[in-house]
C-alpha atoms as a PDB file:
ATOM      1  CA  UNK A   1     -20.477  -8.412 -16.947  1.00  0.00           C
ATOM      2  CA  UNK A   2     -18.514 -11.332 -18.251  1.00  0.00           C
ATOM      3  CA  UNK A   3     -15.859  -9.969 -19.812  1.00  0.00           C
ATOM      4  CA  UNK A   4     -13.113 -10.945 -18.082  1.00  0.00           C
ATOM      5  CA  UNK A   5     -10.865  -7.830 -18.785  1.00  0.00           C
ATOM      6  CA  UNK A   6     -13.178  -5.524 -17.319  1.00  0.00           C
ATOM      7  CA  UNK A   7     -13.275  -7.277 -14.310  1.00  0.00           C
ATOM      8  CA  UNK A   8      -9.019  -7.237 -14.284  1.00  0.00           C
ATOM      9  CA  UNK A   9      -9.652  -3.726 -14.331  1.00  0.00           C
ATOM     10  CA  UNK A  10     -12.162  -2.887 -11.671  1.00  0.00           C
ATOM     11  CA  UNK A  11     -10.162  -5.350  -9.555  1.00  0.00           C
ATOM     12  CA  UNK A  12      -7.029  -3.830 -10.619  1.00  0.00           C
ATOM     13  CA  UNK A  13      -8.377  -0.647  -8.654  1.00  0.00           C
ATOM     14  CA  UNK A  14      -9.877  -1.754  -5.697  1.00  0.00           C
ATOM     15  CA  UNK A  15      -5.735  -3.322  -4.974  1.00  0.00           C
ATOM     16  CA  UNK A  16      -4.503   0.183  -5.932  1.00  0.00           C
ATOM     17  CA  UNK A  17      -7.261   1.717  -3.436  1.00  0.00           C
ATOM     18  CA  UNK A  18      -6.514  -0.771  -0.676  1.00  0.00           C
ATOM     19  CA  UNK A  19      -2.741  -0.125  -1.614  1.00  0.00           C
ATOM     20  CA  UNK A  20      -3.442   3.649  -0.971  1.00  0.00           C
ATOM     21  CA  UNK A  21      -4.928   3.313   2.159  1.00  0.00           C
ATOM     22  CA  UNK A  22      -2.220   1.050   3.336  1.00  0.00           C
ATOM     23  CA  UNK A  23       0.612   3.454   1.975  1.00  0.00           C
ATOM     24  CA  UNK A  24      -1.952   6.294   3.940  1.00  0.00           C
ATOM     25  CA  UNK A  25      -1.930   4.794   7.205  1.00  0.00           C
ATOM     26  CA  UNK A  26       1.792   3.928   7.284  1.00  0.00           C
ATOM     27  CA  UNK A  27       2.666   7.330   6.444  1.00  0.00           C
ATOM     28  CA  UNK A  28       0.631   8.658   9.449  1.00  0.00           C
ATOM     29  CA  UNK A  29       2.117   5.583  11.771  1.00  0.00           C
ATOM     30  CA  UNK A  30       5.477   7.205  10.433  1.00  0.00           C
ATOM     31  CA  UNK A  31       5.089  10.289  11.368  1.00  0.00           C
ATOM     32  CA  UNK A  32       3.490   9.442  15.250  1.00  0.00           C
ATOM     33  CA  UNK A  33       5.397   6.474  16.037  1.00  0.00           C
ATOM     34  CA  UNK A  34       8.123   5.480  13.970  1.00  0.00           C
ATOM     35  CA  UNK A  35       9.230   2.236  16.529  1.00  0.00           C
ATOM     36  CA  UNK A  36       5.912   0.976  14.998  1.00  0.00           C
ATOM     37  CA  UNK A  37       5.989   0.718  11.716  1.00  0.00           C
ATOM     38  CA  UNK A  38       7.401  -2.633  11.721  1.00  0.00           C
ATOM     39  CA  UNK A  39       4.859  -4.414  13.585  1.00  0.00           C
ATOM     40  CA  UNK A  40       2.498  -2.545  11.372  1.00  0.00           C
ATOM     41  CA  UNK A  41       3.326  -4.831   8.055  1.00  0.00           C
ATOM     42  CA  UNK A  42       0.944  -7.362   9.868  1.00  0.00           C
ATOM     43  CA  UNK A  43      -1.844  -5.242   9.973  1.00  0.00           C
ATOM     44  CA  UNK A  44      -1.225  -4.499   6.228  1.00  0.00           C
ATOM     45  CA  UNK A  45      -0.850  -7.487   4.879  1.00  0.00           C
ATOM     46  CA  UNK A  46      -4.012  -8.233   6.757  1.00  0.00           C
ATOM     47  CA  UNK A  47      -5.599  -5.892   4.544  1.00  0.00           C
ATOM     48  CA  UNK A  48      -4.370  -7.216   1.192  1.00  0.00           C
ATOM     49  CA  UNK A  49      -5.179 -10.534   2.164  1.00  0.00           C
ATOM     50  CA  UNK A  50      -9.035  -9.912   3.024  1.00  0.00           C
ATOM     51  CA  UNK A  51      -9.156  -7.646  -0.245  1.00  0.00           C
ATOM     52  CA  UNK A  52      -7.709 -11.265  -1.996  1.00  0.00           C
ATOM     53  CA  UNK A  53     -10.568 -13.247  -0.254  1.00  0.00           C
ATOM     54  CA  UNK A  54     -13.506 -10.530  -0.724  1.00  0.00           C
ATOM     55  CA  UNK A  55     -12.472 -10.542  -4.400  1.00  0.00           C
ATOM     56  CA  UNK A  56     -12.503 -14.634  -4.733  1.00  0.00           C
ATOM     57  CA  UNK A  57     -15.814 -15.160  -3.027  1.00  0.00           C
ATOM     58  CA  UNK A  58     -17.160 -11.853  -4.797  1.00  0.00           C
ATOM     59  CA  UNK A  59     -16.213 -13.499  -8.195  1.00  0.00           C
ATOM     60  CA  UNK A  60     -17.689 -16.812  -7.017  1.00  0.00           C
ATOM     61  CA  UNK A  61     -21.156 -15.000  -5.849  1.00  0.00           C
ATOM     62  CA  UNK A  62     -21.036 -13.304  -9.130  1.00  0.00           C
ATOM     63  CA  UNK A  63     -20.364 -16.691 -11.296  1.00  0.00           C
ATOM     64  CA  UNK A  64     -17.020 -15.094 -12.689  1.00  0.00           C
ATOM     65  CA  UNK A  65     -14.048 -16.968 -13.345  1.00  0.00           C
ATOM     66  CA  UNK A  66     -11.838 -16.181 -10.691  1.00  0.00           C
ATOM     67  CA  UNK A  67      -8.583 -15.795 -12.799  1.00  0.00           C
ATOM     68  CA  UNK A  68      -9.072 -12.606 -14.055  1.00  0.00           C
ATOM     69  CA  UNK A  69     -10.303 -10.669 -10.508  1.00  0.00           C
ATOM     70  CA  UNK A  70      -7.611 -12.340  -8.894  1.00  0.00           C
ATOM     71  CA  UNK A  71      -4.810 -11.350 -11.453  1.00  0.00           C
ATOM     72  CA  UNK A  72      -5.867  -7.821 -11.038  1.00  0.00           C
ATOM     73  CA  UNK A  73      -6.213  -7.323  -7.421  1.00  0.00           C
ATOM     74  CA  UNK A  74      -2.743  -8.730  -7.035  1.00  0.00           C
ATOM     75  CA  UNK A  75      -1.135  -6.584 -10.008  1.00  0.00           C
ATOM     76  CA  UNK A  76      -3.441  -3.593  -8.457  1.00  0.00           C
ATOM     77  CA  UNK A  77      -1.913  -4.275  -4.842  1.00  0.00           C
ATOM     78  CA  UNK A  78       1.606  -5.162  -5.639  1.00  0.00           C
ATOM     79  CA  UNK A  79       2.141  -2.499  -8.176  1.00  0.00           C
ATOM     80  CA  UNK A  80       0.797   0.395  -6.040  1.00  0.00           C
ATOM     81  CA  UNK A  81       2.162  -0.759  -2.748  1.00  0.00           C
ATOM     82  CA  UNK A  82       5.735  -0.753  -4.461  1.00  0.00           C
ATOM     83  CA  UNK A  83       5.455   2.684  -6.163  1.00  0.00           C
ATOM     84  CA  UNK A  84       3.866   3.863  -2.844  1.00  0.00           C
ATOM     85  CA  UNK A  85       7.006   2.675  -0.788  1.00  0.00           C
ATOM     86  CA  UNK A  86       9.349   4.421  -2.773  1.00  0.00           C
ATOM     87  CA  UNK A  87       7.146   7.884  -2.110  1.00  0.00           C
ATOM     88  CA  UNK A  88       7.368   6.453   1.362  1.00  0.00           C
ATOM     89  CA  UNK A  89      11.545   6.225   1.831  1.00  0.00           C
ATOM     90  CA  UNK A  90      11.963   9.169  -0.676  1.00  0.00           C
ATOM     91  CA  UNK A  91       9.607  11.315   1.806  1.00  0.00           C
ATOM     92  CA  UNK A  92      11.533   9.627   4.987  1.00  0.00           C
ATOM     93  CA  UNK A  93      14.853  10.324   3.315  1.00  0.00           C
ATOM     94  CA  UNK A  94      14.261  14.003   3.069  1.00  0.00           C
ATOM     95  CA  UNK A  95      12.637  14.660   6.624  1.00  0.00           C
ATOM     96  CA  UNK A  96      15.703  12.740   8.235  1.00  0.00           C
ATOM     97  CA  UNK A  97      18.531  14.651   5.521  1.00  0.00           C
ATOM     98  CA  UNK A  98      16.744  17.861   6.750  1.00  0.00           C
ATOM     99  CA  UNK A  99      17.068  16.730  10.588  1.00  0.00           C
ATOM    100  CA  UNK A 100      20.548  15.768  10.288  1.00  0.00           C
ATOM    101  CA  UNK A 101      21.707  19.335   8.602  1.00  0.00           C
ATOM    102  CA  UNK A 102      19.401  20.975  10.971  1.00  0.00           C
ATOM    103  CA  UNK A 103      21.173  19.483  14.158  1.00  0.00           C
ATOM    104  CA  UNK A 104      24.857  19.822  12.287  1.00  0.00           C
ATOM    105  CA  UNK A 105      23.930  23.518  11.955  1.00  0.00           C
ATOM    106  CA  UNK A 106      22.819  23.371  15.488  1.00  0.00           C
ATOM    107  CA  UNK A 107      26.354  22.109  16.639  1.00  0.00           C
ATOM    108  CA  UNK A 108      28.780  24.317  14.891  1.00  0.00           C
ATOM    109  CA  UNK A 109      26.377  27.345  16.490  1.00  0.00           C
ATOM    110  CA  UNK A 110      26.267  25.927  20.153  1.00  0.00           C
END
């Protein structure tokens, strides 16, 4: 397979995969132990940096040009990790709008 496009593409959605998982485990982190999420970007960018090097020595082993693999593992991982955030503080913003009129309703009754 040396078309170089095709292997944008694959690469492309392994980054969106490991950019799922990611978004995945931060939601959970969110929801157990919100002090934590911070000191969880580490762990993530951990992940998106030893997808980066799996798909640069993968390309080597394979005798691709790395340019193309590269391109779309970063596009794949950037992309989805930005459109996952947003799902991220959207879902955040509604749990904590629903707290806040849940305890307001709790303070005009007690």
């Amino acid at each position: 397979m040396d078309q170089p496009i095709v292997q944008g593409l694959l690469t492309f959605l392994g980054g969106a995969v490991v950019a799922g998982l990611n978004a995945l485990l931060s939601a959970r982190l969110l929801e157990k132990k919100p002090a934590a999420f911070a000191s969880f970007s580490a762990v993530r960018q951990l992940f998106n940096v030893a997808y980066l090097v799996l798909v640069f020595f993968g390309s080597r082993a394979l005798g691709w040009d790395v340019t193309a693999p590269l391109v779309g593992a970063a596009l794949g991982l950037t992309a989805l990790s930005m459109v996952f955030a947003m799902l991220l503080a959207r879902r955040n913003d509604k749990k904590s709008k629903s707290a806040a009129a849940d305890k307001k309703g709790e303070d005009l009754n007690g």
